[in-house]
PDB file of N, CA and C in Angstrom:
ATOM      1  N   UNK A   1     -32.366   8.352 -19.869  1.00  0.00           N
ATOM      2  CA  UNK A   1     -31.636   8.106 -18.643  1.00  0.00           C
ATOM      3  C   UNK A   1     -32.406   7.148 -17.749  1.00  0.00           C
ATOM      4  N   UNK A   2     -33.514   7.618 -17.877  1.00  0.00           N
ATOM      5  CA  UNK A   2     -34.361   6.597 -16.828  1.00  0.00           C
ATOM      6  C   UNK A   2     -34.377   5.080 -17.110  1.00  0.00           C
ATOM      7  N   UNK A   3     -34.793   5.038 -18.731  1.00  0.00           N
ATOM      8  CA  UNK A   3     -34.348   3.524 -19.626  1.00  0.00           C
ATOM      9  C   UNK A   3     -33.302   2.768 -18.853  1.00  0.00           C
ATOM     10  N   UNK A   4     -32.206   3.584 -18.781  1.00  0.00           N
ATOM     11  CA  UNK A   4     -30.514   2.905 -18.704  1.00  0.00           C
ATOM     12  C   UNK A   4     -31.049   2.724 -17.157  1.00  0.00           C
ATOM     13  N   UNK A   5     -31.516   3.127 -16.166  1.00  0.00           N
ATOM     14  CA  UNK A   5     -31.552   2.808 -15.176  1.00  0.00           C
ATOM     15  C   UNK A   5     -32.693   1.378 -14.616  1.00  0.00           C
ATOM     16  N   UNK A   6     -33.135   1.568 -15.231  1.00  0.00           N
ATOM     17  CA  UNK A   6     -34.539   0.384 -15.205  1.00  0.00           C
ATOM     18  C   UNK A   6     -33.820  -0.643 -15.806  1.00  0.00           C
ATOM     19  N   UNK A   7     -33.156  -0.802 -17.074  1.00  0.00           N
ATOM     20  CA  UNK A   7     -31.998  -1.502 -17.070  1.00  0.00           C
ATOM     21  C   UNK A   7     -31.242  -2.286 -16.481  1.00  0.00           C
ATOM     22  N   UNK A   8     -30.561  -1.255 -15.509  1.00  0.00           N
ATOM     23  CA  UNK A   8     -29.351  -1.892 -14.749  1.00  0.00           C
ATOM     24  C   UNK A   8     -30.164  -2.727 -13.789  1.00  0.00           C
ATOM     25  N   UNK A   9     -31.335  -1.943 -13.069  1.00  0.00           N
ATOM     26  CA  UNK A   9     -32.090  -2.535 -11.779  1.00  0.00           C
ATOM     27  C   UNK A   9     -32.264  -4.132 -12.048  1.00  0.00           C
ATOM     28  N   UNK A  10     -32.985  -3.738 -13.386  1.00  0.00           N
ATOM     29  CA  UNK A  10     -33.571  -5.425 -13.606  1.00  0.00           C
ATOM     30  C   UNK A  10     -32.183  -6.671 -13.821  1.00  0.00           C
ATOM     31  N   UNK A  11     -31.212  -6.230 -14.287  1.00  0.00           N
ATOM     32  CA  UNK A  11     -30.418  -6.751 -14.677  1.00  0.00           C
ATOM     33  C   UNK A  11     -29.703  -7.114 -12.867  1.00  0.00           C
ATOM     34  N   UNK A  12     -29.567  -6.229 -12.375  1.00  0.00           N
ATOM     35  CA  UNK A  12     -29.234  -6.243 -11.257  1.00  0.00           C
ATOM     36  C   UNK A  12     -30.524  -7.496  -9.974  1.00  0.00           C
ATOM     37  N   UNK A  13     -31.831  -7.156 -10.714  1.00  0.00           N
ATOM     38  CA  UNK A  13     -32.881  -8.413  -9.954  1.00  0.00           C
ATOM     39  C   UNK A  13     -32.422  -9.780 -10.034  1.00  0.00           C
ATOM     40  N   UNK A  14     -32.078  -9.882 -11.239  1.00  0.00           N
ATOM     41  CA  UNK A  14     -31.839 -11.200 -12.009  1.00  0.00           C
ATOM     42  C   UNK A  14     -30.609 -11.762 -11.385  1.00  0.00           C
ATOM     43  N   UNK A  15     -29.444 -11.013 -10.937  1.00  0.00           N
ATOM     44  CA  UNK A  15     -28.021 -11.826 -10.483  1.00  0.00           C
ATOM     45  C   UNK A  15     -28.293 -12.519  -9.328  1.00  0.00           C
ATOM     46  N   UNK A  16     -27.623 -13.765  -8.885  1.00  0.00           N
ATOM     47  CA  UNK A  16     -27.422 -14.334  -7.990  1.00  0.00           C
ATOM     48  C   UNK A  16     -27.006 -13.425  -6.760  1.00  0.00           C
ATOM     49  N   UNK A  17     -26.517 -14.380  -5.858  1.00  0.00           N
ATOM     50  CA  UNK A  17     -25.780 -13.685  -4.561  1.00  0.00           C
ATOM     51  C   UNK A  17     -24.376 -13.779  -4.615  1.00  0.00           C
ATOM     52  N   UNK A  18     -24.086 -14.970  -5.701  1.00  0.00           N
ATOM     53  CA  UNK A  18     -22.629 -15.148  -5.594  1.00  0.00           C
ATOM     54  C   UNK A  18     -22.437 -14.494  -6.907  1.00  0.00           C
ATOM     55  N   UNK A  19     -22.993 -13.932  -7.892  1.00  0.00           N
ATOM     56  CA  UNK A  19     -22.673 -12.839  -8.839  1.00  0.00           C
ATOM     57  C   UNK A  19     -22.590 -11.813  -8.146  1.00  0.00           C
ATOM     58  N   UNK A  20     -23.666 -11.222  -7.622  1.00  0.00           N
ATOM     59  CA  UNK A  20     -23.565 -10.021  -6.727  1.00  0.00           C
ATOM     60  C   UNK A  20     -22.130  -9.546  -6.127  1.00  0.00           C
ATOM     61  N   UNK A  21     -21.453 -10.776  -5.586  1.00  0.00           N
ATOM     62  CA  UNK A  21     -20.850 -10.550  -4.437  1.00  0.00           C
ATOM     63  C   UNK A  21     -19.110 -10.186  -5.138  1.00  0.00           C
ATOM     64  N   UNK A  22     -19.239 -11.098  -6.421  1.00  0.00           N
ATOM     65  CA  UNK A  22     -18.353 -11.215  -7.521  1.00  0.00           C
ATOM     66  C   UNK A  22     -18.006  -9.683  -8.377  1.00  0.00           C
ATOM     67  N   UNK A  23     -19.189  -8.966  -8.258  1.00  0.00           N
ATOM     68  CA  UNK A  23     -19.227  -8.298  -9.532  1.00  0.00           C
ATOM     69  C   UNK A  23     -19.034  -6.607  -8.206  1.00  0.00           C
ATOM     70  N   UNK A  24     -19.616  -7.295  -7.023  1.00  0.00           N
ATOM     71  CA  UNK A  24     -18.728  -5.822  -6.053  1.00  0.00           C
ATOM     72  C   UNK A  24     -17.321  -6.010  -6.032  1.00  0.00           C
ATOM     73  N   UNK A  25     -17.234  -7.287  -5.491  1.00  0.00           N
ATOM     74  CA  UNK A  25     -15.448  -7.467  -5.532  1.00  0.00           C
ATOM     75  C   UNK A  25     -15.036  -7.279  -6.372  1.00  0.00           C
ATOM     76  N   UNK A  26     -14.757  -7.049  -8.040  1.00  0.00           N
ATOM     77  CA  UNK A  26     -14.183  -6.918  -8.653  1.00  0.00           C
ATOM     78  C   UNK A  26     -14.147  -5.069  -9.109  1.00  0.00           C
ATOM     79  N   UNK A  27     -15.491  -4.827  -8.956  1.00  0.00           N
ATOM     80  CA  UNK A  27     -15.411  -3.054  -8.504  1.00  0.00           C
ATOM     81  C   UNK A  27     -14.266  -2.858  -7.720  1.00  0.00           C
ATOM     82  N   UNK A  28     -13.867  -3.312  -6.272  1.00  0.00           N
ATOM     83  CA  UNK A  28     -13.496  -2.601  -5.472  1.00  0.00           C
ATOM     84  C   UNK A  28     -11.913  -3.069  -5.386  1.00  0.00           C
ATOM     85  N   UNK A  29     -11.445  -4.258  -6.339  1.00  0.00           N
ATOM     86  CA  UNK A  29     -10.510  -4.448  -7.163  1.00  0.00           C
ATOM     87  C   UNK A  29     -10.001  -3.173  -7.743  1.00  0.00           C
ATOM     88  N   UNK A  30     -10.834  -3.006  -8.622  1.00  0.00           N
ATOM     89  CA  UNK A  30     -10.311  -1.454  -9.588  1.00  0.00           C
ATOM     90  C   UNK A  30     -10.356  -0.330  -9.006  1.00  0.00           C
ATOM     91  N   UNK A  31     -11.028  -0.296  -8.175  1.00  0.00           N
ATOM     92  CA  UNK A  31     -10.806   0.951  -7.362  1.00  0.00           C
ATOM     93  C   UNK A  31      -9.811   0.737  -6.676  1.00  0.00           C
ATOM     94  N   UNK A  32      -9.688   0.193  -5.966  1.00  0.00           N
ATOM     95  CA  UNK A  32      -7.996  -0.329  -5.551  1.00  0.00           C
ATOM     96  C   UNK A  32      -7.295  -0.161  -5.969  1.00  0.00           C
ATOM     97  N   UNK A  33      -7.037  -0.668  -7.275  1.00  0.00           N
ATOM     98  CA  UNK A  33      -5.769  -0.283  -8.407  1.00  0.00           C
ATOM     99  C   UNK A  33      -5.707   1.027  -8.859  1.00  0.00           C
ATOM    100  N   UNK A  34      -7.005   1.441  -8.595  1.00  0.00           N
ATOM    101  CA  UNK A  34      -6.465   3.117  -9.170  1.00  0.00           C
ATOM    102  C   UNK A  34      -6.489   4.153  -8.138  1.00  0.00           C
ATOM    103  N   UNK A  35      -6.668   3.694  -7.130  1.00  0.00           N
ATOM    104  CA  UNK A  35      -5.839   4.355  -6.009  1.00  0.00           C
ATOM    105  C   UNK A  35      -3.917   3.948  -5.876  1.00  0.00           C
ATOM    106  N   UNK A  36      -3.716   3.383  -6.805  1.00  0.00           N
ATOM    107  CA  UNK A  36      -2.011   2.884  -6.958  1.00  0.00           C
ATOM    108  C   UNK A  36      -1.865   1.439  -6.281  1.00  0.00           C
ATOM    109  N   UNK A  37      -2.847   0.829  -5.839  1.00  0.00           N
ATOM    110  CA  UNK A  37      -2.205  -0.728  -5.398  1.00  0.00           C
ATOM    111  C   UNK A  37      -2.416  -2.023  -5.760  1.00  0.00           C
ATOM    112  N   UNK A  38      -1.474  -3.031  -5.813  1.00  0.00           N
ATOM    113  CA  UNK A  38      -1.534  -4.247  -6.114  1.00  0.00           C
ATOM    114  C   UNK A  38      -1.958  -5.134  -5.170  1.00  0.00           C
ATOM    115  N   UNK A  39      -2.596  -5.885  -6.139  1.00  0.00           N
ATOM    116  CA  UNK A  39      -3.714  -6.856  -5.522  1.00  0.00           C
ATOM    117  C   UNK A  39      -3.109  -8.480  -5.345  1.00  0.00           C
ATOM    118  N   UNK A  40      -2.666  -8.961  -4.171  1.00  0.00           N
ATOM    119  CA  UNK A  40      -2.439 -10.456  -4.296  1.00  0.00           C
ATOM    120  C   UNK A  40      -3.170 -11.281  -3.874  1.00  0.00           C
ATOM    121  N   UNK A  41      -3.563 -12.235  -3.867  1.00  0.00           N
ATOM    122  CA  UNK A  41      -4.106 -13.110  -3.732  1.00  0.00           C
ATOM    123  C   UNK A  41      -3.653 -14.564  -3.341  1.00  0.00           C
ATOM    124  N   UNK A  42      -4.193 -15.173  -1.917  1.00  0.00           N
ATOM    125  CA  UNK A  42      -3.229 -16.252  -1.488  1.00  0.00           C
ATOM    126  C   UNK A  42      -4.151 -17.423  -1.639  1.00  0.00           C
ATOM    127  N   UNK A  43      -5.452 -17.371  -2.372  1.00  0.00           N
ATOM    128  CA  UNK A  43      -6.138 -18.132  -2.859  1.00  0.00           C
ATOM    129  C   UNK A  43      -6.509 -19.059  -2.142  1.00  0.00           C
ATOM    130  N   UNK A  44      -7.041 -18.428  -0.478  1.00  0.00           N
ATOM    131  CA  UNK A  44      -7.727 -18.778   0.851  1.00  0.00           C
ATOM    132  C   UNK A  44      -9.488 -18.840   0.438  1.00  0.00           C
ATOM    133  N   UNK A  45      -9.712 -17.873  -0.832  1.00  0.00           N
ATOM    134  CA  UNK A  45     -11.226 -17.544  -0.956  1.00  0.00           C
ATOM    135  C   UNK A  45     -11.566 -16.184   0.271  1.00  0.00           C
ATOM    136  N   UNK A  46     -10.923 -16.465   1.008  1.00  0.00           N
ATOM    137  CA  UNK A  46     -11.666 -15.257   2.137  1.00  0.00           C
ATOM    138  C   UNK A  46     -10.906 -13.570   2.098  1.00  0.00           C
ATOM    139  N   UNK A  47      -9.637 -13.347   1.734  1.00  0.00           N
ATOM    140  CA  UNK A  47      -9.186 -12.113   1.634  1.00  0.00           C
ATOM    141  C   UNK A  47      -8.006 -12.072   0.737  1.00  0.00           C
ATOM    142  N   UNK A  48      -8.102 -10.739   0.178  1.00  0.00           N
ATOM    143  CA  UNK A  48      -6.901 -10.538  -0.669  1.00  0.00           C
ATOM    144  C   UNK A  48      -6.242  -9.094   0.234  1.00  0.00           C
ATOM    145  N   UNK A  49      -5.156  -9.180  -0.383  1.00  0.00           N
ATOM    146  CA  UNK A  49      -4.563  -8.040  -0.045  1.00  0.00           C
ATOM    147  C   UNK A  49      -3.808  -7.354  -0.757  1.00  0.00           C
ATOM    148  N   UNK A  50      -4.054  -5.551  -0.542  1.00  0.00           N
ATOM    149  CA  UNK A  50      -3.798  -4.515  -1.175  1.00  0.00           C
ATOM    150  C   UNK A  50      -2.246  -3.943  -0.992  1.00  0.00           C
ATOM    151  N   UNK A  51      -1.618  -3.491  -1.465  1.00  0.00           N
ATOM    152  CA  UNK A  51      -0.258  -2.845  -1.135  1.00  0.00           C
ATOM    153  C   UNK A  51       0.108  -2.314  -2.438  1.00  0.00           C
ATOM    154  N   UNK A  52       0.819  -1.296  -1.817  1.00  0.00           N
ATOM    155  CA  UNK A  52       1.745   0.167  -3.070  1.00  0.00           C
ATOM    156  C   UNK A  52       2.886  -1.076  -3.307  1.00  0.00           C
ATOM    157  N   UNK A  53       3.144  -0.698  -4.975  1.00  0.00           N
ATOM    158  CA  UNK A  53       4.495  -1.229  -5.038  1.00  0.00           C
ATOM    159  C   UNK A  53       5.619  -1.163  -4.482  1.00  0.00           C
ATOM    160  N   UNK A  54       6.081  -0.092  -3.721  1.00  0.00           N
ATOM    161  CA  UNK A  54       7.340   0.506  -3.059  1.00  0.00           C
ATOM    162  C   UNK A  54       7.088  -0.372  -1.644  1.00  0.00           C
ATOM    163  N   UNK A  55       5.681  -0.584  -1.380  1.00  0.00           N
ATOM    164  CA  UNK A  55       5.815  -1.138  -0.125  1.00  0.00           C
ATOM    165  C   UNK A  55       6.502  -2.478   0.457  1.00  0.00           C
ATOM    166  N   UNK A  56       7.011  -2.163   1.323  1.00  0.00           N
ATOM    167  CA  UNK A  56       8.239  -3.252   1.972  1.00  0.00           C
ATOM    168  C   UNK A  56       8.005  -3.773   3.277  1.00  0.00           C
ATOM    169  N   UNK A  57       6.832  -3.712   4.509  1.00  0.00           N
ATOM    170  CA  UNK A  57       6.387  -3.917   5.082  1.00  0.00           C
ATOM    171  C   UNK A  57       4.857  -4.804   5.283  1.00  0.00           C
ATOM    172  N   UNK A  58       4.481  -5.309   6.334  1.00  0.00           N
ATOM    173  CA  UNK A  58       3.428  -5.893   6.275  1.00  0.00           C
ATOM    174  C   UNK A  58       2.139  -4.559   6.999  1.00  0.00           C
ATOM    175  N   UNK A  59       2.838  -3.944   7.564  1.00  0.00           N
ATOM    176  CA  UNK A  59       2.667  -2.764   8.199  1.00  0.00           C
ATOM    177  C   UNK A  59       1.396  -1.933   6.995  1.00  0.00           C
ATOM    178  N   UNK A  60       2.406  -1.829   6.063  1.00  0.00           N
ATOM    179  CA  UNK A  60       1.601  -0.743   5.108  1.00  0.00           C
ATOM    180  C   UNK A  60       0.855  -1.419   4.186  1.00  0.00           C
ATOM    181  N   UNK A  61      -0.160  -2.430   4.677  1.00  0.00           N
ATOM    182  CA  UNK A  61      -0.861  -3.039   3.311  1.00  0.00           C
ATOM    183  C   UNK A  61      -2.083  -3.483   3.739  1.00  0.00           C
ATOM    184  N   UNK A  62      -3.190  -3.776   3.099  1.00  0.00           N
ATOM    185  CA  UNK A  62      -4.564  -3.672   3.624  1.00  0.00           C
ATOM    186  C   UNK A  62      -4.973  -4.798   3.039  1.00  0.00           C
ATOM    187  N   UNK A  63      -6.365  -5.154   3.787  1.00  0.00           N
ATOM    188  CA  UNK A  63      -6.608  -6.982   3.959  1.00  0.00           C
ATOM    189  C   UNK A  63      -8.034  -6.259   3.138  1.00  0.00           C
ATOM    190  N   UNK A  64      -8.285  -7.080   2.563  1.00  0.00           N
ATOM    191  CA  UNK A  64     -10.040  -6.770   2.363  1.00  0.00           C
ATOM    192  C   UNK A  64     -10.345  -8.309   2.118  1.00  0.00           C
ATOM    193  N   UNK A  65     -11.549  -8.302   3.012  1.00  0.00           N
ATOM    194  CA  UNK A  65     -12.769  -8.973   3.067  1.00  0.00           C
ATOM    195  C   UNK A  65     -13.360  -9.451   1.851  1.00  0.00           C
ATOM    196  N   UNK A  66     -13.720 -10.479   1.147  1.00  0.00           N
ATOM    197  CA  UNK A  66     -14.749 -10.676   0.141  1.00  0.00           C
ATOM    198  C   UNK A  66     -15.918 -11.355   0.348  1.00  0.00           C
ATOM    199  N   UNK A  67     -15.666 -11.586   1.550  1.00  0.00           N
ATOM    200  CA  UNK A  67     -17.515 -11.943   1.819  1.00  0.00           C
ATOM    201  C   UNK A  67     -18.125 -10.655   2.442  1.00  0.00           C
ATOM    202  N   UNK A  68     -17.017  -9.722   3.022  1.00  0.00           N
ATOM    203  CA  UNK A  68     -17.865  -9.052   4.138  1.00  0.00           C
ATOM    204  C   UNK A  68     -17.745  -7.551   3.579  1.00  0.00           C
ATOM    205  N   UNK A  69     -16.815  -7.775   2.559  1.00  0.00           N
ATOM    206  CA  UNK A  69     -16.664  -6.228   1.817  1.00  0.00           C
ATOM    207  C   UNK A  69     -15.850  -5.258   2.447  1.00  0.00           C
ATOM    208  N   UNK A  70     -15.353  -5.781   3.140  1.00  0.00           N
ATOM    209  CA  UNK A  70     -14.874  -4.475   4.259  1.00  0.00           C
ATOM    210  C   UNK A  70     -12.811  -4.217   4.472  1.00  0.00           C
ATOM    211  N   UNK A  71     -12.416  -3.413   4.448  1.00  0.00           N
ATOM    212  CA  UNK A  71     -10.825  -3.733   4.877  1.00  0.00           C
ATOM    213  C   UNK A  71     -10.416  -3.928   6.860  1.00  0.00           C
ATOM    214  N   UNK A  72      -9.161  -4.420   6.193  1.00  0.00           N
ATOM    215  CA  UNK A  72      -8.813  -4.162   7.697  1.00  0.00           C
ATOM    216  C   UNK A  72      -7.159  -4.097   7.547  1.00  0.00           C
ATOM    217  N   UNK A  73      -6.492  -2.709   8.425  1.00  0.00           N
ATOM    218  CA  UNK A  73      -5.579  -2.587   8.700  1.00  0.00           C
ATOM    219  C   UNK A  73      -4.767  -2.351   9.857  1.00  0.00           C
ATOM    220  N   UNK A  74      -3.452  -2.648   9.903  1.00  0.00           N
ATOM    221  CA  UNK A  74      -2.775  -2.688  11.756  1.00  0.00           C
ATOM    222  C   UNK A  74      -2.842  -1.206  12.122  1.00  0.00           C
ATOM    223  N   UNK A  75      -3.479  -1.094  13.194  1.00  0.00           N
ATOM    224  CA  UNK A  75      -3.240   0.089  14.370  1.00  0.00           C
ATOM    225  C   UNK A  75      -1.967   1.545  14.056  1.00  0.00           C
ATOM    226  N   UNK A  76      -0.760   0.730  13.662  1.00  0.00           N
ATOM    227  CA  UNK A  76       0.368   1.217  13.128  1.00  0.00           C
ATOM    228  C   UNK A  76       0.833   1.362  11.985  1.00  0.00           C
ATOM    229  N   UNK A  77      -0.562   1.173  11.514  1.00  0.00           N
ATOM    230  CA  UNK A  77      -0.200   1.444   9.704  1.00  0.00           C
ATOM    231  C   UNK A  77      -0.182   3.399   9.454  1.00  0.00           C
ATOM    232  N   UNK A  78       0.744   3.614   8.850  1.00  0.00           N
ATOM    233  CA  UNK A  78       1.055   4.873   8.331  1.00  0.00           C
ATOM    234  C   UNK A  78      -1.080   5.229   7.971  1.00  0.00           C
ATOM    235  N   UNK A  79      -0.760   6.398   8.467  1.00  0.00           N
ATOM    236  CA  UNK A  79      -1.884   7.531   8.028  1.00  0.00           C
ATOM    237  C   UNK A  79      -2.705   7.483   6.562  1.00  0.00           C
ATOM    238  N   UNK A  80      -1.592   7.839   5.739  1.00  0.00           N
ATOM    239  CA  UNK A  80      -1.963   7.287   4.660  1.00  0.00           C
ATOM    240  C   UNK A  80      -2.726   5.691   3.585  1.00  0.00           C
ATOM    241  N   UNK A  81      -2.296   4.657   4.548  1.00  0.00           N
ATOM    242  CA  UNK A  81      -2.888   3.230   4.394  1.00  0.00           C
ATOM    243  C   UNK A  81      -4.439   3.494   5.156  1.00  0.00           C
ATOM    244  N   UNK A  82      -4.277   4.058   6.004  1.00  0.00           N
ATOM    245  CA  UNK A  82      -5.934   4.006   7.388  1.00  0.00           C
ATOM    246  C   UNK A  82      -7.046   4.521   6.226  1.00  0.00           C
ATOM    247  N   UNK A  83      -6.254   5.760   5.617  1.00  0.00           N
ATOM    248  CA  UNK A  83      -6.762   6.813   5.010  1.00  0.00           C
ATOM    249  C   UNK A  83      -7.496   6.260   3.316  1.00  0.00           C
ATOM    250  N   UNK A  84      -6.970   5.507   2.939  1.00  0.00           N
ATOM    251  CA  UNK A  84      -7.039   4.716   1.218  1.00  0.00           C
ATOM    252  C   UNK A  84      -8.015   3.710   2.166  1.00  0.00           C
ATOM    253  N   UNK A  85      -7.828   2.919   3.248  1.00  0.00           N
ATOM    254  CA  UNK A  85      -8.955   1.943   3.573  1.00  0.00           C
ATOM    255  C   UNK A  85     -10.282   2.355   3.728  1.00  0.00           C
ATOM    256  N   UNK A  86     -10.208   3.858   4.471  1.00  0.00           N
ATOM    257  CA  UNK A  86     -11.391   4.364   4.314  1.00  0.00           C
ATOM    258  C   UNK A  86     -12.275   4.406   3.653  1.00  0.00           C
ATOM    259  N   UNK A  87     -11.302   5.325   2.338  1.00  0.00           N
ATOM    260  CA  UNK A  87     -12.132   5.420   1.162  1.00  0.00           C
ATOM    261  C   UNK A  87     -12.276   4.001   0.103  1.00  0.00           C
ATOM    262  N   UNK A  88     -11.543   2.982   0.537  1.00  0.00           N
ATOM    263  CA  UNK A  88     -12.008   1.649  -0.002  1.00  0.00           C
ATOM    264  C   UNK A  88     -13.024   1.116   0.579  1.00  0.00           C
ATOM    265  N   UNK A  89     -13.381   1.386   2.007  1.00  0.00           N
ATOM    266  CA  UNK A  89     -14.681   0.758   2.764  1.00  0.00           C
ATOM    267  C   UNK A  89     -15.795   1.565   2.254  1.00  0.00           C
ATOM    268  N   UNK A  90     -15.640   3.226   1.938  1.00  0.00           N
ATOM    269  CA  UNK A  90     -16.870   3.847   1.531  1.00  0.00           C
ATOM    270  C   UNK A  90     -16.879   3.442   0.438  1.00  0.00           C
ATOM    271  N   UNK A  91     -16.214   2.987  -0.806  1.00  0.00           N
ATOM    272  CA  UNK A  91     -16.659   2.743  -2.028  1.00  0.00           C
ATOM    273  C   UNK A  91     -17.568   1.593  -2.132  1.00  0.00           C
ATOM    274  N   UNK A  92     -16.442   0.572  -1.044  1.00  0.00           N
ATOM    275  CA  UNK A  92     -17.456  -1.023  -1.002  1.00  0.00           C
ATOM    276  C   UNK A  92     -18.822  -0.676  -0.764  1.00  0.00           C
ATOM    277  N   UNK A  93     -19.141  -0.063   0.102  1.00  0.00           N
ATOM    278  CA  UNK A  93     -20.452   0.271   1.134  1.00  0.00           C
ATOM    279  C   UNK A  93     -21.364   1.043  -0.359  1.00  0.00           C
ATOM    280  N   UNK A  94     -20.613   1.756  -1.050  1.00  0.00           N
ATOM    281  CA  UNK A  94     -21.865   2.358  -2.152  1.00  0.00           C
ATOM    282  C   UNK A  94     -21.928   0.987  -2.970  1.00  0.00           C
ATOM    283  N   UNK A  95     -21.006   0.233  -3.622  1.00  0.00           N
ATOM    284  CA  UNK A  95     -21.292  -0.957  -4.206  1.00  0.00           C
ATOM    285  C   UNK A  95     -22.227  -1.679  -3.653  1.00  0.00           C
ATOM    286  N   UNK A  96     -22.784  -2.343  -2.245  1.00  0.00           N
ATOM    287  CA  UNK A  96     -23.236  -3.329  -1.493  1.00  0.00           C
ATOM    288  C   UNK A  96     -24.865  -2.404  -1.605  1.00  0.00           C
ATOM    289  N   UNK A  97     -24.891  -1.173  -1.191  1.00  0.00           N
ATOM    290  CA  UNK A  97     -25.594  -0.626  -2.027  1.00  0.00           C
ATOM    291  C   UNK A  97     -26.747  -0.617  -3.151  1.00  0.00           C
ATOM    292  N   UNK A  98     -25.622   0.285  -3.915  1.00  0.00           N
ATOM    293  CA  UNK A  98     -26.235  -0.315  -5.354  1.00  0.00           C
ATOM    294  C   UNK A  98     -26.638  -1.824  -5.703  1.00  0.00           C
ATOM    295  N   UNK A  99     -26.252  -2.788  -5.202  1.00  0.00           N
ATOM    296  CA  UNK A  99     -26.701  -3.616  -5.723  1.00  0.00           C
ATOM    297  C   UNK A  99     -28.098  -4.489  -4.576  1.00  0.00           C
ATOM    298  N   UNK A 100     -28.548  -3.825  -3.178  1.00  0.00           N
ATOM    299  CA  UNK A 100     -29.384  -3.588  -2.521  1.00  0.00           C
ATOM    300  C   UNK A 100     -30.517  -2.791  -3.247  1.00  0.00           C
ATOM    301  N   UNK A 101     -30.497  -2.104  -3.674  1.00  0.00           N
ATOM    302  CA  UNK A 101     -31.169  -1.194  -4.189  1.00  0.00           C
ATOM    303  C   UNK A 101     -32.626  -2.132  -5.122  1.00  0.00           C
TER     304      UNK A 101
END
């Protein structure tokens, strides 16, 4: 166990900043998706955004950050959207993390 971890570290010394930054965003991609949402992309470089398929509003859909790792949603977004950003900002935050480490 310890092997696999000395491992990852070094492997983790060796990446760039723009791997780094690549290889959280695409974590927090999949975690995204398996919380149920689709990912679009308006190919600005600076944010994508999250939304449930059923969703029909701009209301219910979440912005995330890829430089800064972080979401952001409207004031009046249903409970449930505030609530999935949360736990998308704590996942980012263990990614940014781990790769601090």
């Amino acid at each position: 166990m310890l092997v696999v971890y000395l491992a990852i570290i070094k492997n983790i010394n060796n990446m760039t900043k723009t791997e780094i930054k690549k290889a959280i965003n695409k974590a927090v991609y999949q975690y995204a998706e398996s919380l149920g949402y689709q990912m679009s992309d308006d190919n600005d470089g600076s944010y994508v955004t999250f939304s449930k398929p059923e969703c029909e509003h701009y209301d219910d859909m979440i912005d995330y950050s890829r430089s800064h790792h972080e979401t952001c949603v409207l004031n009046w977004a249903s409970d449930e959207i505030k609530a999935d950003a949360e736990k998308i900002d704590a996942f980012a935050l263990e990614q940014v993390l781990k790769y601090k480490a």
